[in-house]
N, C-alpha and C. Protein backbone atom coordinates (compact mmCIF):
# COMPACT_ATOMS: atom_id res chain seq x y z
N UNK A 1 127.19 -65.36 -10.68
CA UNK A 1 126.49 -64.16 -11.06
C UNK A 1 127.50 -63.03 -11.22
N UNK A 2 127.20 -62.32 -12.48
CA UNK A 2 127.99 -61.71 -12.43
C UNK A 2 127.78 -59.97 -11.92
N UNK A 3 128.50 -58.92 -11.22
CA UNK A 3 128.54 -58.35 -10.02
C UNK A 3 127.65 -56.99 -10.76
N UNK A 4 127.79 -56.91 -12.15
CA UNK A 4 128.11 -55.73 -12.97
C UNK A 4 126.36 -55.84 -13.45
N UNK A 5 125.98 -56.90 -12.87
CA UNK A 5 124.83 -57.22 -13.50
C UNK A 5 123.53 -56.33 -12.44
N UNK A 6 122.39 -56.36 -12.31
CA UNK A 6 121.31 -55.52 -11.79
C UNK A 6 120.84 -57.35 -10.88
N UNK A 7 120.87 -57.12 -9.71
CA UNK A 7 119.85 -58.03 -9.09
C UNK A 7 118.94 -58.06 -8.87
N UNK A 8 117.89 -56.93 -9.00
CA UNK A 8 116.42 -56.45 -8.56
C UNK A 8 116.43 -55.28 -9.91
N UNK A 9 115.05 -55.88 -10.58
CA UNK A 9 114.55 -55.14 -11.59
C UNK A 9 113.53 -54.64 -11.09
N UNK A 10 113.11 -53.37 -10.79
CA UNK A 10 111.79 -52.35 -10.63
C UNK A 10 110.77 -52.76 -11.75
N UNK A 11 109.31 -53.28 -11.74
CA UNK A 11 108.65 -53.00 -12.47
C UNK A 11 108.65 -53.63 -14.10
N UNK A 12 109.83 -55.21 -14.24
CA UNK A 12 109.98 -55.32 -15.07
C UNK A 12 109.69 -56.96 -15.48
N UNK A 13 108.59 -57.24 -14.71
CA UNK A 13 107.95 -58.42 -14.68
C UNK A 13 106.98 -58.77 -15.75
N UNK A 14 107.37 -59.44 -16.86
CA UNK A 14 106.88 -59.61 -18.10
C UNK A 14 105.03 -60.61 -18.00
N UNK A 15 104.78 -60.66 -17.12
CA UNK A 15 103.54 -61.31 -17.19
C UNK A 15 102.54 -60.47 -16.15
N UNK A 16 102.71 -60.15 -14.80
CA UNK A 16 102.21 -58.84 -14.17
C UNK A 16 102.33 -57.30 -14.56
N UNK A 17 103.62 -56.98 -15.02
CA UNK A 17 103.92 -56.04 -15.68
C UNK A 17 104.40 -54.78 -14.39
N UNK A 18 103.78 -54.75 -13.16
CA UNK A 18 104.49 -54.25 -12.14
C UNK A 18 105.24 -55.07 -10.87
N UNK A 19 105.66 -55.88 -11.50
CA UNK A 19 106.13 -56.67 -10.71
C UNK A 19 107.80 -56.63 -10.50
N UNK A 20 108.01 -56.79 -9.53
CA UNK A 20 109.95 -56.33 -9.14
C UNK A 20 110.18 -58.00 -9.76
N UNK A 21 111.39 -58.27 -10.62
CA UNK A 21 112.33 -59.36 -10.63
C UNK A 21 113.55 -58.85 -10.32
N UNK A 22 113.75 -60.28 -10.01
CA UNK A 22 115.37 -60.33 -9.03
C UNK A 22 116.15 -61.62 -9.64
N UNK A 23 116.90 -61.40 -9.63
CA UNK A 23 117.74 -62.52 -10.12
C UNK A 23 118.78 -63.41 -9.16
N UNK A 24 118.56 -64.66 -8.92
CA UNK A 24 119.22 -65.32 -8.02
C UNK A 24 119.78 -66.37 -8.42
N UNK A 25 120.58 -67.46 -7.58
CA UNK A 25 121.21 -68.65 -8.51
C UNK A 25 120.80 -69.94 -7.42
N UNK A 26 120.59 -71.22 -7.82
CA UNK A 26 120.52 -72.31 -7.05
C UNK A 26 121.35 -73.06 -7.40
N UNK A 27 121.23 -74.53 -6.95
CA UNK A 27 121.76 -75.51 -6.97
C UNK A 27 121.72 -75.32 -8.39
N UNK A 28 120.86 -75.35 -9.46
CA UNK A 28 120.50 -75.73 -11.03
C UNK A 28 121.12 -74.54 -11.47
N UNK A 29 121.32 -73.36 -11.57
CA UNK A 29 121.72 -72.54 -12.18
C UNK A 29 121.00 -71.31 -11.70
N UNK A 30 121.47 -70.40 -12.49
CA UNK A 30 120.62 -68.44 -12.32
C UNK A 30 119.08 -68.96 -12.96
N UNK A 31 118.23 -67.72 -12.13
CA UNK A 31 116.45 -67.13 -12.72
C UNK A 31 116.50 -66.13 -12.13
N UNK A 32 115.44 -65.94 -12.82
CA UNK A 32 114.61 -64.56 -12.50
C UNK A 32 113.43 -64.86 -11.94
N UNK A 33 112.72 -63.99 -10.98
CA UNK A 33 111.99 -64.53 -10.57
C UNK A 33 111.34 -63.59 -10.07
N UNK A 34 109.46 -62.77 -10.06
CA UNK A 34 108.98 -62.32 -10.23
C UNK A 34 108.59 -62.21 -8.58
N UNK A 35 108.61 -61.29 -7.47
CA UNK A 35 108.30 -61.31 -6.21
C UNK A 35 107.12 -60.62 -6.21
N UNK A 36 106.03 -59.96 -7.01
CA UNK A 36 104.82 -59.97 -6.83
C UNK A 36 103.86 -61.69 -7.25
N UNK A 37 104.04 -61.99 -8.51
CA UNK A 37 103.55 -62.88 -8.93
C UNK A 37 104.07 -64.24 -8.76
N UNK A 38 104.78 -64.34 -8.95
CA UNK A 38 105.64 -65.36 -9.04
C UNK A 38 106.35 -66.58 -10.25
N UNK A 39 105.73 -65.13 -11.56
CA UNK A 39 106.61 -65.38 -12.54
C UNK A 39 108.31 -66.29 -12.82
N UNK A 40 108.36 -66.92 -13.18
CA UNK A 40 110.04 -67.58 -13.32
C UNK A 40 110.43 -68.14 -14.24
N UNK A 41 111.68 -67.87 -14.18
CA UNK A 41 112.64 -67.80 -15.84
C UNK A 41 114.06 -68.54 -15.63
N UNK A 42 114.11 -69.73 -16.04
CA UNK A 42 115.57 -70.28 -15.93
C UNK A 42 116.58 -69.57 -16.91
N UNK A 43 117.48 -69.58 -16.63
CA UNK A 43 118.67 -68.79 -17.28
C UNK A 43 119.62 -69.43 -17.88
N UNK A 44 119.66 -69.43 -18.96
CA UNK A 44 121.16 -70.63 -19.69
C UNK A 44 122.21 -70.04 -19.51
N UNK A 45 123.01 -71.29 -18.97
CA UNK A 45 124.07 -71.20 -19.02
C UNK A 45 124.59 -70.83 -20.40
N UNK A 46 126.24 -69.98 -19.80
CA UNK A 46 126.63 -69.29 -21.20
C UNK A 46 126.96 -69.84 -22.43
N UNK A 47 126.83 -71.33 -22.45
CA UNK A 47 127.35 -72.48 -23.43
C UNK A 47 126.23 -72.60 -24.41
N UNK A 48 125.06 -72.08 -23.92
CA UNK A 48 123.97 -72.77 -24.43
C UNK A 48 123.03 -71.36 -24.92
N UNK A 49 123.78 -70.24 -24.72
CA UNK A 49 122.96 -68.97 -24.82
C UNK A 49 121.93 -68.87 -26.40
N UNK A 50 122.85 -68.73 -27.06
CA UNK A 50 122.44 -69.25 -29.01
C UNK A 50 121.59 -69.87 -29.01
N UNK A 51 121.49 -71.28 -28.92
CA UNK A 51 120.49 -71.83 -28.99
C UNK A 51 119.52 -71.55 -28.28
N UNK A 52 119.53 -70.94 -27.01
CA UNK A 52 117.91 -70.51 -26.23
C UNK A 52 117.88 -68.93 -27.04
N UNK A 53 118.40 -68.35 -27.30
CA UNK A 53 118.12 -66.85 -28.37
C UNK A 53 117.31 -67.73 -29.63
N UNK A 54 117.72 -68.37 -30.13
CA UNK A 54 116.72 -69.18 -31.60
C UNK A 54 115.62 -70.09 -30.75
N UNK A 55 115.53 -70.38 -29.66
CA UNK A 55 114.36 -70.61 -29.25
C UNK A 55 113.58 -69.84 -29.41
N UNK A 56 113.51 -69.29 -28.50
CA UNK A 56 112.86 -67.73 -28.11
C UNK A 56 112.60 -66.90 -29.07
N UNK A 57 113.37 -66.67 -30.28
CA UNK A 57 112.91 -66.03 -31.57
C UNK A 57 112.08 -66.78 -32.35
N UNK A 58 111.97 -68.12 -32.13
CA UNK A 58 111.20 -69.14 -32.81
C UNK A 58 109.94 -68.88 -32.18
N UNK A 59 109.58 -68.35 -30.50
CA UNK A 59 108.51 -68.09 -30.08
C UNK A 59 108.16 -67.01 -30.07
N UNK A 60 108.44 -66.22 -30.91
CA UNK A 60 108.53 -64.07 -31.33
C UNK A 60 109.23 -63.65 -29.87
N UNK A 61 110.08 -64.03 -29.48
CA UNK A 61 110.84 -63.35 -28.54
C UNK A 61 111.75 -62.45 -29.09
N UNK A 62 112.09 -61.19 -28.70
CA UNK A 62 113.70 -60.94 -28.48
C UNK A 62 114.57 -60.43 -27.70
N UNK A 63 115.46 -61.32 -27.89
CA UNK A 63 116.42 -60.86 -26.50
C UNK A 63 117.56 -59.94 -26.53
N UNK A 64 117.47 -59.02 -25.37
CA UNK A 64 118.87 -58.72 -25.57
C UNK A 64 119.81 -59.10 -24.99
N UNK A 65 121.74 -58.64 -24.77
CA UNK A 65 122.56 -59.46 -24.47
C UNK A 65 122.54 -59.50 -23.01
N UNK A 66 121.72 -58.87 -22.69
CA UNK A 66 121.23 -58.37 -20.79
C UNK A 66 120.91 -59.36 -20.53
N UNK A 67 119.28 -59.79 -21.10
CA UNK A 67 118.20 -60.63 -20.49
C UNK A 67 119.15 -62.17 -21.07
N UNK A 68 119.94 -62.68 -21.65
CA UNK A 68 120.41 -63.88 -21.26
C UNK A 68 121.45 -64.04 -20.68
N UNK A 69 122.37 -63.03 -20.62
CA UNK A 69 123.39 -63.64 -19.90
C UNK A 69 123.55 -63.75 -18.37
């Protein structure tokens, strides 16, 4: 994880909408992860970022260079 990054987002829980995410890492890699609801978001690794951005635009997403890396 990188240090420069925000670990706790205020209020920026995309399915509750007031919900705090935080970002943590496991055995599998970084998420986000929604501590009202319990919303969760695996995080690609940086090899694979591109192709989950054309996912995600394939599903009307868009990302910015924040929310994947």
């Amino acid at each position: 994880m990188n240090s420069n990054q925000p670990r706790l987002m205020f209020k920026a829980c995309p399915r509750c909408l007031d919900g705090d995410v935080y970002r943590d890492r496991d055995a599998y890699g970084e998420y986000l992860d929604c501590i009202q609801c319990g919303w969760m978001l695996d995080l690609p690794r940086n090899d694979r970022v591109e192709e989950w951005r054309r996912t995600a635009a394939a599903d009307g997403l868009e990302l910015t260079a924040d929310s994947a890396s």
